[in-house]
N, C-alpha and C. Protein backbone atom coordinates (compact mmCIF):
# COMPACT_ATOMS: atom_id res chain seq x y z
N UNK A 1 65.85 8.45 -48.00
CA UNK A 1 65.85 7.37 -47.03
C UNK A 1 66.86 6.29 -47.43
N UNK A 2 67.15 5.91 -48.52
CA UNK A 2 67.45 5.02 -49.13
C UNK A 2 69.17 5.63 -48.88
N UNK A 3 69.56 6.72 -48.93
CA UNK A 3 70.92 7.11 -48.52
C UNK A 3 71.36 7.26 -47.16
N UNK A 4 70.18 7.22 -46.34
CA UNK A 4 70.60 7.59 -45.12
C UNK A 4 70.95 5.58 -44.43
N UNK A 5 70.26 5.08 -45.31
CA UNK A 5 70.24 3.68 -44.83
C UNK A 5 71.66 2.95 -45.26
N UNK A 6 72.24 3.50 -46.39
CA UNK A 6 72.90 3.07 -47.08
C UNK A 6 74.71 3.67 -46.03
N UNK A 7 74.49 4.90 -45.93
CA UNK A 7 75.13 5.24 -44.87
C UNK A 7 75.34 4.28 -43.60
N UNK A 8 74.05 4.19 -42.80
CA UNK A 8 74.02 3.91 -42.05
C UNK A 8 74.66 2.17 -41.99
N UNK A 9 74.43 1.81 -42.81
CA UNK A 9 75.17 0.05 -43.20
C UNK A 9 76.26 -0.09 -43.20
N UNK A 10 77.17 1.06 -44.03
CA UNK A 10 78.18 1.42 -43.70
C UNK A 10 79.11 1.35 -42.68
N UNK A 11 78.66 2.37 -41.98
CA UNK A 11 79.12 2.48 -40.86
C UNK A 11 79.09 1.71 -39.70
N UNK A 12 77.73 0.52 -39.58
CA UNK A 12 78.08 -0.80 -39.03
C UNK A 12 78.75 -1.74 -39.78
N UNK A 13 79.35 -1.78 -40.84
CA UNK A 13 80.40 -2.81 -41.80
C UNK A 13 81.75 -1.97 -41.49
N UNK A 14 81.88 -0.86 -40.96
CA UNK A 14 83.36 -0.17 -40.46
C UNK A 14 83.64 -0.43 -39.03
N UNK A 15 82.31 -0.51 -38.68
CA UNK A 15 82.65 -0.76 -37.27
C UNK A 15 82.88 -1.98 -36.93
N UNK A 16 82.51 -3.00 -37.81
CA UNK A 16 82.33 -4.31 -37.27
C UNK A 16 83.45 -4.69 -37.50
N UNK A 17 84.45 -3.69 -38.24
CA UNK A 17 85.96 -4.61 -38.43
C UNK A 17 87.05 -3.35 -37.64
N UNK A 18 86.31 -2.43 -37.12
CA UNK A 18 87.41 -1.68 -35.79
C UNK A 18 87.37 -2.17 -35.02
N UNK A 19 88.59 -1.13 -34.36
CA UNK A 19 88.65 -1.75 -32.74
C UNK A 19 87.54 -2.26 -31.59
N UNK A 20 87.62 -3.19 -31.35
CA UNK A 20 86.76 -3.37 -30.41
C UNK A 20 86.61 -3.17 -28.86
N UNK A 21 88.40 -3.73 -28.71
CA UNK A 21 88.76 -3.27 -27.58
C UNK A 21 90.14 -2.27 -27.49
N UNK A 22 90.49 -1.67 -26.98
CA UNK A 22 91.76 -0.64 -26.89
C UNK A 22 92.51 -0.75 -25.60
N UNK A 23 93.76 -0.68 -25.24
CA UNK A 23 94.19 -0.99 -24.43
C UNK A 23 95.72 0.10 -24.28
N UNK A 24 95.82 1.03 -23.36
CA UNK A 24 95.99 2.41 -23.37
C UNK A 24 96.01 3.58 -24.07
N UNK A 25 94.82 3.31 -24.61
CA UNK A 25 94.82 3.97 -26.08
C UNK A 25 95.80 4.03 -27.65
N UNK A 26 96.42 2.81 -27.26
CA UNK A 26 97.77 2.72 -28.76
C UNK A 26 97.13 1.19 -29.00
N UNK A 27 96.94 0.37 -28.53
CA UNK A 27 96.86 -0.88 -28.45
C UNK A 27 95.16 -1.28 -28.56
N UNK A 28 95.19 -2.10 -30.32
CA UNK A 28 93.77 -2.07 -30.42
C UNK A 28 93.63 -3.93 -30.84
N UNK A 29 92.20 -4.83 -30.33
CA UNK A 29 92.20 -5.44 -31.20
C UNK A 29 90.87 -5.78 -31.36
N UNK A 30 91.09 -6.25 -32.85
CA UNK A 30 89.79 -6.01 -33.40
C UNK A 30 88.80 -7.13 -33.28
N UNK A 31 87.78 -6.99 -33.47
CA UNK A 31 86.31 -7.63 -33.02
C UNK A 31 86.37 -9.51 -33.81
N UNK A 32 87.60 -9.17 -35.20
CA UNK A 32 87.83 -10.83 -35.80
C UNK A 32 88.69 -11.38 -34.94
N UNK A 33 89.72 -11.08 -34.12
CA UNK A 33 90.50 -12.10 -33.34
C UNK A 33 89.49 -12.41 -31.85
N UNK A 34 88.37 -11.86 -31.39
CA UNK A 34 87.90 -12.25 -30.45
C UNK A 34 86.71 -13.42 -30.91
N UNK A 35 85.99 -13.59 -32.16
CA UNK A 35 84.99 -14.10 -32.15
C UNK A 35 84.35 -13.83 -33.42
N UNK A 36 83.53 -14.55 -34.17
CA UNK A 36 83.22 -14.31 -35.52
C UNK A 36 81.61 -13.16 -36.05
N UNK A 37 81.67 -12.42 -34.66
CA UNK A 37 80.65 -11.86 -34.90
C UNK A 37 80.39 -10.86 -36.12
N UNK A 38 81.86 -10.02 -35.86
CA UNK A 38 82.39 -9.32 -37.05
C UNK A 38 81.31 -9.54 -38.33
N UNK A 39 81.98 -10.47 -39.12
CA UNK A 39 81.50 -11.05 -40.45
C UNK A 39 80.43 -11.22 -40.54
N UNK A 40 79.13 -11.61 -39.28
CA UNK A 40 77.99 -11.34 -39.50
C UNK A 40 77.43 -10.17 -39.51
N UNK A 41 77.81 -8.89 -38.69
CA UNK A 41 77.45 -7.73 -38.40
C UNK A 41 77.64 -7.42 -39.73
N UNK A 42 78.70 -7.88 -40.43
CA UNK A 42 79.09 -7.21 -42.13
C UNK A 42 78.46 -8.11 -42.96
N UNK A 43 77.96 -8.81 -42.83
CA UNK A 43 76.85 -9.90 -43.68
C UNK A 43 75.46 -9.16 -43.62
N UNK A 44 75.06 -8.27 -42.24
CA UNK A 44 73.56 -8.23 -42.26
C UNK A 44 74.32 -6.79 -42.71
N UNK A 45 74.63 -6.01 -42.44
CA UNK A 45 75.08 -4.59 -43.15
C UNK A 45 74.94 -4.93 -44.60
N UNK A 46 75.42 -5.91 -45.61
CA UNK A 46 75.49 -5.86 -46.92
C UNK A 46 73.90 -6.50 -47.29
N UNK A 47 73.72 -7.14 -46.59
CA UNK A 47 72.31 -8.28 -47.27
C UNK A 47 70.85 -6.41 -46.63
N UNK A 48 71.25 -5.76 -45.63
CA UNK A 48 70.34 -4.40 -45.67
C UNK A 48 70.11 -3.51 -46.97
N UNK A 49 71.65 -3.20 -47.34
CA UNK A 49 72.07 -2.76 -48.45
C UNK A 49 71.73 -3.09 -49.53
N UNK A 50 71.63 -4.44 -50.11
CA UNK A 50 71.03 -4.97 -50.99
C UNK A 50 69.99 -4.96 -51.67
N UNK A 51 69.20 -5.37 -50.04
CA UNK A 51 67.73 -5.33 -50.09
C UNK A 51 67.23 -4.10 -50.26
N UNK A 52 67.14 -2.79 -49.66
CA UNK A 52 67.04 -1.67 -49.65
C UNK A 52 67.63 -1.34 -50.79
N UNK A 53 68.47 -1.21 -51.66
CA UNK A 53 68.77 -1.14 -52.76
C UNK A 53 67.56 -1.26 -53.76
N UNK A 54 67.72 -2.78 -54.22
CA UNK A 54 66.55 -3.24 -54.36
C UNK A 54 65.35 -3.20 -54.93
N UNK A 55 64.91 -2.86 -53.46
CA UNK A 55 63.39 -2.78 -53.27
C UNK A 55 63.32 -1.05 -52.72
N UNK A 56 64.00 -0.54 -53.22
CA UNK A 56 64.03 1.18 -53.02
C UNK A 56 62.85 2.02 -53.55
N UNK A 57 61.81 1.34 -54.27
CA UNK A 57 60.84 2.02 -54.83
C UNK A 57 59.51 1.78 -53.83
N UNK A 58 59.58 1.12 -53.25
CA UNK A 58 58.61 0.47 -51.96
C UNK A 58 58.99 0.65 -50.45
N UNK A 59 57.58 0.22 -49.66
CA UNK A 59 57.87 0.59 -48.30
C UNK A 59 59.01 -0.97 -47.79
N UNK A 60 58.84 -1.62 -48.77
CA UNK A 60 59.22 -2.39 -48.15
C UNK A 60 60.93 -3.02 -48.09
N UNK A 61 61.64 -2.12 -48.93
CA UNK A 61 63.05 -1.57 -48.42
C UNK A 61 63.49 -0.76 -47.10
N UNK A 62 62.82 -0.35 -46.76
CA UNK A 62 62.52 0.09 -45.47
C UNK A 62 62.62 -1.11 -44.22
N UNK A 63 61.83 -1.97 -44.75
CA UNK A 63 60.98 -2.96 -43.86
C UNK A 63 62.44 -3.76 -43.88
N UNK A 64 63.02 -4.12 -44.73
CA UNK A 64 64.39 -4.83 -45.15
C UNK A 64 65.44 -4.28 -43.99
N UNK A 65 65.75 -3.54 -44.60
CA UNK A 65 66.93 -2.25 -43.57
C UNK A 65 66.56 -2.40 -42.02
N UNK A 66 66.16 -1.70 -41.46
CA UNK A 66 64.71 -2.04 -40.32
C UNK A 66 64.97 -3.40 -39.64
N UNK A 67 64.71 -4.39 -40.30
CA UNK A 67 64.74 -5.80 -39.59
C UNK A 67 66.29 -5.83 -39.53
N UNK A 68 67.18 -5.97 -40.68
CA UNK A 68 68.26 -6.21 -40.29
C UNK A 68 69.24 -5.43 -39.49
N UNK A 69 69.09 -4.14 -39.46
CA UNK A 69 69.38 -2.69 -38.20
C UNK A 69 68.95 -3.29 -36.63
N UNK A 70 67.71 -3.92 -36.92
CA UNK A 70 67.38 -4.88 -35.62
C UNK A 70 68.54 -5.65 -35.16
N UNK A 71 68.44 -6.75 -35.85
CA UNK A 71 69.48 -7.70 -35.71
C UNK A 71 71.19 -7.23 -35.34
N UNK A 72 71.32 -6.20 -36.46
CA UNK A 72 72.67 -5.98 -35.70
C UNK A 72 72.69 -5.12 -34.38
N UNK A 73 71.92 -4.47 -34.03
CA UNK A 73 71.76 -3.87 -32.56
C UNK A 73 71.57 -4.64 -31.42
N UNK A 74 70.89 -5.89 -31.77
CA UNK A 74 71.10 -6.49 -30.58
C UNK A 74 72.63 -7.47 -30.51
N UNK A 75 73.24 -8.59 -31.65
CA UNK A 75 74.08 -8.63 -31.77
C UNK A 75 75.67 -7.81 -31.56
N UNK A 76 75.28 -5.96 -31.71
CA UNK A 76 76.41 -5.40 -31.44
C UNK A 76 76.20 -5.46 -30.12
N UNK A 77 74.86 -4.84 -29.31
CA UNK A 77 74.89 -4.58 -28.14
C UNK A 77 75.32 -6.01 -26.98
N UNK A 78 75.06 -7.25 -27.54
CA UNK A 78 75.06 -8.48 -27.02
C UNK A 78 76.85 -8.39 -26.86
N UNK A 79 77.77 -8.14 -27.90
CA UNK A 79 79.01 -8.22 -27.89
C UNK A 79 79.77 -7.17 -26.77
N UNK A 80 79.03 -5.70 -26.54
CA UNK A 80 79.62 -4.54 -26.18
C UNK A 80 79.27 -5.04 -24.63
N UNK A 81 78.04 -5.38 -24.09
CA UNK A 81 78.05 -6.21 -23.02
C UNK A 81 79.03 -6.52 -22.53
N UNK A 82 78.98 -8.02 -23.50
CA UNK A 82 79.60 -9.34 -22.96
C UNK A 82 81.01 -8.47 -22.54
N UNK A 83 81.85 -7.92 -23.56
CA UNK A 83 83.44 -7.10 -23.29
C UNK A 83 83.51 -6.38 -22.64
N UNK A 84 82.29 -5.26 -22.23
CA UNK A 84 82.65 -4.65 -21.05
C UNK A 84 82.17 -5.04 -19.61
N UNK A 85 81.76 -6.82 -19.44
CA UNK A 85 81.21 -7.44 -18.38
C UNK A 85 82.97 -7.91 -17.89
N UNK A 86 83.72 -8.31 -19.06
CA UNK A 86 85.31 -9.08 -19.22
C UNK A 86 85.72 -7.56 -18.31
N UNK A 87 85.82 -6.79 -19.34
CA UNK A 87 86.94 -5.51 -18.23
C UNK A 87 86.65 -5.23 -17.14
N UNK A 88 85.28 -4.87 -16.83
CA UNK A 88 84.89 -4.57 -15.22
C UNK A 88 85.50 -5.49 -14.57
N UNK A 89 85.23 -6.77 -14.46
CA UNK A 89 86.04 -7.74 -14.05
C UNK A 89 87.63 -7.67 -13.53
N UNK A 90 88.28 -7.06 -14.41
CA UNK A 90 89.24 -6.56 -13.69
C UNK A 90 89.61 -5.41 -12.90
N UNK A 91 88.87 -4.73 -12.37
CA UNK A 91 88.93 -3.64 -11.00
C UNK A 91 88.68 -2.61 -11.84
N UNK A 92 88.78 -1.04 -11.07
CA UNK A 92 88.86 -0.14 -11.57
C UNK A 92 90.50 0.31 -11.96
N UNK A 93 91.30 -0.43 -11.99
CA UNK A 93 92.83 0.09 -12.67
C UNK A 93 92.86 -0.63 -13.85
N UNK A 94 91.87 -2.15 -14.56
CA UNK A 94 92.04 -2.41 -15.39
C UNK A 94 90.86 -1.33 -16.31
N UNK A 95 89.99 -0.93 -16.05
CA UNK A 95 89.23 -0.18 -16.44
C UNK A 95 89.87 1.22 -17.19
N UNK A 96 90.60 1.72 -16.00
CA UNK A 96 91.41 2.81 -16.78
C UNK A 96 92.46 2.38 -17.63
N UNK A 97 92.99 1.27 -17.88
CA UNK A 97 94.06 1.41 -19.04
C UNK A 97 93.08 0.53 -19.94
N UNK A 98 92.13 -0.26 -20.56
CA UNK A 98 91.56 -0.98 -21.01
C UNK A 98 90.02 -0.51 -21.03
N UNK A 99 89.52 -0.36 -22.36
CA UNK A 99 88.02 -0.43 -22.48
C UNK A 99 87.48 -0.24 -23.90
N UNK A 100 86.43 -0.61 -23.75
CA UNK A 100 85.67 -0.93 -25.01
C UNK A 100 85.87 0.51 -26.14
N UNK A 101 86.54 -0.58 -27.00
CA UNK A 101 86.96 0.44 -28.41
C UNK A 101 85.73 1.30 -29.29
N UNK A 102 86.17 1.93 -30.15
CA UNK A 102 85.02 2.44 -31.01
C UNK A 102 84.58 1.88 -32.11
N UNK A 103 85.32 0.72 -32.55
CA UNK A 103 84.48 -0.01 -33.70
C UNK A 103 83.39 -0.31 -33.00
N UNK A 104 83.32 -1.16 -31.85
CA UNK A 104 82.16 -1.89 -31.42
C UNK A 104 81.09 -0.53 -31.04
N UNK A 105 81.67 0.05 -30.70
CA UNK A 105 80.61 1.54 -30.53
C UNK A 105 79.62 1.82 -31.80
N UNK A 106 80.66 2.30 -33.36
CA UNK A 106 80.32 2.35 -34.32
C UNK A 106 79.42 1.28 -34.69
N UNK A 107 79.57 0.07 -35.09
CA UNK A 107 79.04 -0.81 -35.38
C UNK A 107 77.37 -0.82 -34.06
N UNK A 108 77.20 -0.33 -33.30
CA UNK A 108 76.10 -0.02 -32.42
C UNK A 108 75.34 0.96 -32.75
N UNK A 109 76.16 1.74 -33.22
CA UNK A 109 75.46 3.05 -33.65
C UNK A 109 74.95 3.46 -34.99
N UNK A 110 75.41 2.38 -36.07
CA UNK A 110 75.31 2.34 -37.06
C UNK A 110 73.93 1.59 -37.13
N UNK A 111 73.62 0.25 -36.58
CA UNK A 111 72.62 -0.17 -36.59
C UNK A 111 71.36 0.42 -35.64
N UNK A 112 71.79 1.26 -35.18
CA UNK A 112 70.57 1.69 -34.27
C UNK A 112 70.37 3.12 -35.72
N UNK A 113 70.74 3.31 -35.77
CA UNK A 113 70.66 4.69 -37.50
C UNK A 113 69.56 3.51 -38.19
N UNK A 114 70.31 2.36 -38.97
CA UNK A 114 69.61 1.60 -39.75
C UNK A 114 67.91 1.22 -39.51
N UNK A 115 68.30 0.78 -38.09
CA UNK A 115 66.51 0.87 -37.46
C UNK A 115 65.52 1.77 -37.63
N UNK A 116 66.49 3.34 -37.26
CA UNK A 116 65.42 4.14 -37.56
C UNK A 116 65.39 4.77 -38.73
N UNK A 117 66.24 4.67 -40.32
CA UNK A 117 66.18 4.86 -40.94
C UNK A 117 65.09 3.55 -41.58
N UNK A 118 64.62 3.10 -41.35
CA UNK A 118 64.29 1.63 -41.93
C UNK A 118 62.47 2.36 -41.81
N UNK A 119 62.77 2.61 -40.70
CA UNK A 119 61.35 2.34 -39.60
C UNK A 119 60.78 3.72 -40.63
N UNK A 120 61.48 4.63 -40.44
CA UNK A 120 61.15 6.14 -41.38
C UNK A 120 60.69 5.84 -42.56
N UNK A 121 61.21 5.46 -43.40
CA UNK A 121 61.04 5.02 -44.79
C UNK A 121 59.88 4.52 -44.77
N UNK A 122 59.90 2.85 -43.95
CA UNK A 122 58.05 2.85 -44.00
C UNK A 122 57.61 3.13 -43.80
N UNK A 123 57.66 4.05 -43.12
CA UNK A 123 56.30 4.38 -42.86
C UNK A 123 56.17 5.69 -43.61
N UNK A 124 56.56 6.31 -43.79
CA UNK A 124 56.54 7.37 -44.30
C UNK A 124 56.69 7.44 -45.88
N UNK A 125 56.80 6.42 -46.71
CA UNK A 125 56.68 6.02 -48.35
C UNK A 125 55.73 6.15 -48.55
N UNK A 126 55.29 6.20 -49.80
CA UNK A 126 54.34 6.55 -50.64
C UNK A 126 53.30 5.08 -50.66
N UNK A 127 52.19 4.74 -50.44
CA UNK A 127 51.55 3.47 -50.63
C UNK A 127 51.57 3.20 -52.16
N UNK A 128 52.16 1.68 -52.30
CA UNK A 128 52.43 1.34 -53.52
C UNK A 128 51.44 0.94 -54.36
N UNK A 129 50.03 0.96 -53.49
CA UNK A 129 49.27 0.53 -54.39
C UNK A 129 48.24 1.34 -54.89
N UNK A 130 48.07 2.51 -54.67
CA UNK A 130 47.73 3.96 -55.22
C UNK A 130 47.80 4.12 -56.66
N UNK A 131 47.41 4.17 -58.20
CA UNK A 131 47.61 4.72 -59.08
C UNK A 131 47.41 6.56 -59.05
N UNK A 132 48.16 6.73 -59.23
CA UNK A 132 48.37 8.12 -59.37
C UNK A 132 47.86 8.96 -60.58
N UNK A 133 47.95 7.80 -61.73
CA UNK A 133 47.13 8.17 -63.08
C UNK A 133 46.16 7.69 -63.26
N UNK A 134 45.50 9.10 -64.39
CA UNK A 134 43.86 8.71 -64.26
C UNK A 134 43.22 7.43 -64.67
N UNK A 135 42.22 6.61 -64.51
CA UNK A 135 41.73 5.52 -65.07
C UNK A 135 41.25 6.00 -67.21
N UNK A 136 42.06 5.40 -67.76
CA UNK A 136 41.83 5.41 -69.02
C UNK A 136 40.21 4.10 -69.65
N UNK A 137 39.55 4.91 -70.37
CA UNK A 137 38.28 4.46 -70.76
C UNK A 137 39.13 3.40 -71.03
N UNK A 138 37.89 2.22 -71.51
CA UNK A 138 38.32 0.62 -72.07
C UNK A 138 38.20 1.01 -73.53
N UNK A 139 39.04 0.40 -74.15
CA UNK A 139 38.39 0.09 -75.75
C UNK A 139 37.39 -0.22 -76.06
N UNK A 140 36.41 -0.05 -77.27
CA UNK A 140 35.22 -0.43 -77.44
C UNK A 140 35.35 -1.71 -77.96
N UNK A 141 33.90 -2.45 -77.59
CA UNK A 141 34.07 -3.80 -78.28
C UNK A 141 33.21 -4.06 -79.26
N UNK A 142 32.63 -2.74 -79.18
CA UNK A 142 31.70 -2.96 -80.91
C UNK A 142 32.43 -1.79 -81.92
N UNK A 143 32.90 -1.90 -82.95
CA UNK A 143 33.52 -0.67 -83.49
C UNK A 143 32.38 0.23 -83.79
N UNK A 144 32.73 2.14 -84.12
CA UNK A 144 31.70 2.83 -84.81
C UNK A 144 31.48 2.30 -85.95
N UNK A 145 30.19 3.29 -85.93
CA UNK A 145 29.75 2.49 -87.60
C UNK A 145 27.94 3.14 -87.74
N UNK A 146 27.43 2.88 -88.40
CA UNK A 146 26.52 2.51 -88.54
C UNK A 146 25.54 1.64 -88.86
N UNK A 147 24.84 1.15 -87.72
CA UNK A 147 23.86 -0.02 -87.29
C UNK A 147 22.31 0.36 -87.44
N UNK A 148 21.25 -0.91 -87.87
CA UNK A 148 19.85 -0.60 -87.64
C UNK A 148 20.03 0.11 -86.09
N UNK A 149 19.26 1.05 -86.37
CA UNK A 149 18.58 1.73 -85.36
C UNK A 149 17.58 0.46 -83.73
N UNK A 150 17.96 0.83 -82.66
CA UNK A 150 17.17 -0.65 -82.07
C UNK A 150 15.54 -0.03 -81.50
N UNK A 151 15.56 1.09 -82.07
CA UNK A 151 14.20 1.67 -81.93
C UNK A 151 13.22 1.75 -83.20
N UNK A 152 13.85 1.73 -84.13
CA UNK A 152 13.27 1.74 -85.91
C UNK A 152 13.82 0.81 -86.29
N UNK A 153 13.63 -0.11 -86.76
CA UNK A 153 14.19 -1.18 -88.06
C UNK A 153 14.26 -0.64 -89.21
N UNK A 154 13.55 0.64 -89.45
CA UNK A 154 13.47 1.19 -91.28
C UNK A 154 14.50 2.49 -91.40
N UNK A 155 15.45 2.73 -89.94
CA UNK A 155 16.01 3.44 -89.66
C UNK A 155 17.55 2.77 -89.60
N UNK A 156 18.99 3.81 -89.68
CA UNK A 156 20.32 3.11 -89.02
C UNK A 156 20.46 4.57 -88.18
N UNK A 157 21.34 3.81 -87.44
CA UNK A 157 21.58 5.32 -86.10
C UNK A 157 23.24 4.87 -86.33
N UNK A 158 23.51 5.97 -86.11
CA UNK A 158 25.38 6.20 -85.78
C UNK A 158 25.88 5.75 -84.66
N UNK A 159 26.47 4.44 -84.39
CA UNK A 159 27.36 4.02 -82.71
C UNK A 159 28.30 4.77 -83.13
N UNK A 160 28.63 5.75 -81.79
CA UNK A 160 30.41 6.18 -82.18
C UNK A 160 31.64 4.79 -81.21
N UNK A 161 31.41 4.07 -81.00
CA UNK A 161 32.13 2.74 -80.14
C UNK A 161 31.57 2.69 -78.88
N UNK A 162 31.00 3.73 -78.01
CA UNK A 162 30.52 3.54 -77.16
C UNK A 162 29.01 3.90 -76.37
N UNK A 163 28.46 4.50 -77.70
CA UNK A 163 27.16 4.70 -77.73
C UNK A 163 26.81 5.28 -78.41
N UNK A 164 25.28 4.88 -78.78
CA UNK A 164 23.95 5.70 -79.52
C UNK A 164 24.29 7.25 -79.95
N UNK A 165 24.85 7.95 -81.15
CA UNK A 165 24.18 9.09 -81.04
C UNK A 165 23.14 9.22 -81.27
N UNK A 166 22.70 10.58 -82.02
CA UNK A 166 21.53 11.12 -82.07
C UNK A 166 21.38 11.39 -83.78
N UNK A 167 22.40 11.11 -84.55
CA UNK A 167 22.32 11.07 -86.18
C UNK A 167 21.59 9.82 -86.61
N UNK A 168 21.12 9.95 -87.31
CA UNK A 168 19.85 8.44 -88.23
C UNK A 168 20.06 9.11 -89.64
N UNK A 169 20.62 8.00 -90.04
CA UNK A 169 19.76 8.09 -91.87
C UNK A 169 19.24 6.77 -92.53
N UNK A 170 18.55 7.37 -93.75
CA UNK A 170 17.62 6.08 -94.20
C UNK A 170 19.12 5.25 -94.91
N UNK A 171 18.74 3.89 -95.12
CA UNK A 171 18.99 2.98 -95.75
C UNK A 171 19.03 2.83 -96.89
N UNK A 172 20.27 2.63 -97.66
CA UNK A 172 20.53 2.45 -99.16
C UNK A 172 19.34 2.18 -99.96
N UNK A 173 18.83 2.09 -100.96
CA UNK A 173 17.68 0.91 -101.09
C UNK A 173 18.51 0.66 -102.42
């Protein structure tokens, strides 16, 4: 999970600095000369990464990845909108020489991966609060030995640290 997320961050931090828009297919520009969304899409891609990194032993790297896969999906999708609301705008002849590039695609598709790589992981991790190993006895807090007996006083019985055996012998005299 933790690779597929790591991937997936990726590939919205590649996308967020491709083309965004293309313009007869030779002519590209990228998502930093229109607006500073870029650098955040590659801010929440690295701070996913991080976190998920991380916190890779828990569900809650998952939960990390996940929220921020959120964020950039609506952010990419908010951008891929807004640019292809701009081209429609210009008829169907600006449409055919002009339209939304594949960074902004990538960077969409990358965070929609992240979501559901996020979402997978939690739920599907191991619960962290499970011991898996067996419960080990406590130490004793009386050492073995031999003690008066608490049934004979003219008797000592054997504690092995955590209880009474069944050996007695008499007392020095």
């Amino acid at each position: 999970m933790l690779v597929w997320s790591l991937v997936s961050a990726a590939v919205m931090c590649v996308g967020a600095f491709g083309p965004w828009v293309t313009a007869l297919g030779v002519v590209s520009i990228s998502g930093t000369t229109l607006n500073k969304h870029p650098y955040a899409l590659a801010g929440m891609a690295l701070a996913a990464s991080l976190l998920a990194y991380t916190r890779r032993d828990s569900a809650s790297g998952g939960g990390w990845a996940a929220l921020f896969g959120l964020a950039g999906v609506g952010l990419s999708f908010y951008d891929r909108h807004h640019i292809a609301s701009a081209l429609g705008s210009e008829g169907p002849l600006g449409q055919a020489f002009v339209h939304v590039g594949w960074g902004l695609d990538a960077a969409l598709v990358g965070s929609i991966s992240l979501v559901v790589a996020g979402i997978t992981w939690f739920v599907f991790s191991p619960d962290d609060e499970v011991a898996l190993t067996p419960a080990t006895p406590s130490a004793p807090t009386v050492p073995a030995g031999w003690y008066r007996d608490p049934n004979d006083d003219t008797m000592l019985r054997y504690w092995n640290g955590f209880g009474w055996t069944t050996q007695t012998a008499k007392p020095a005299s």
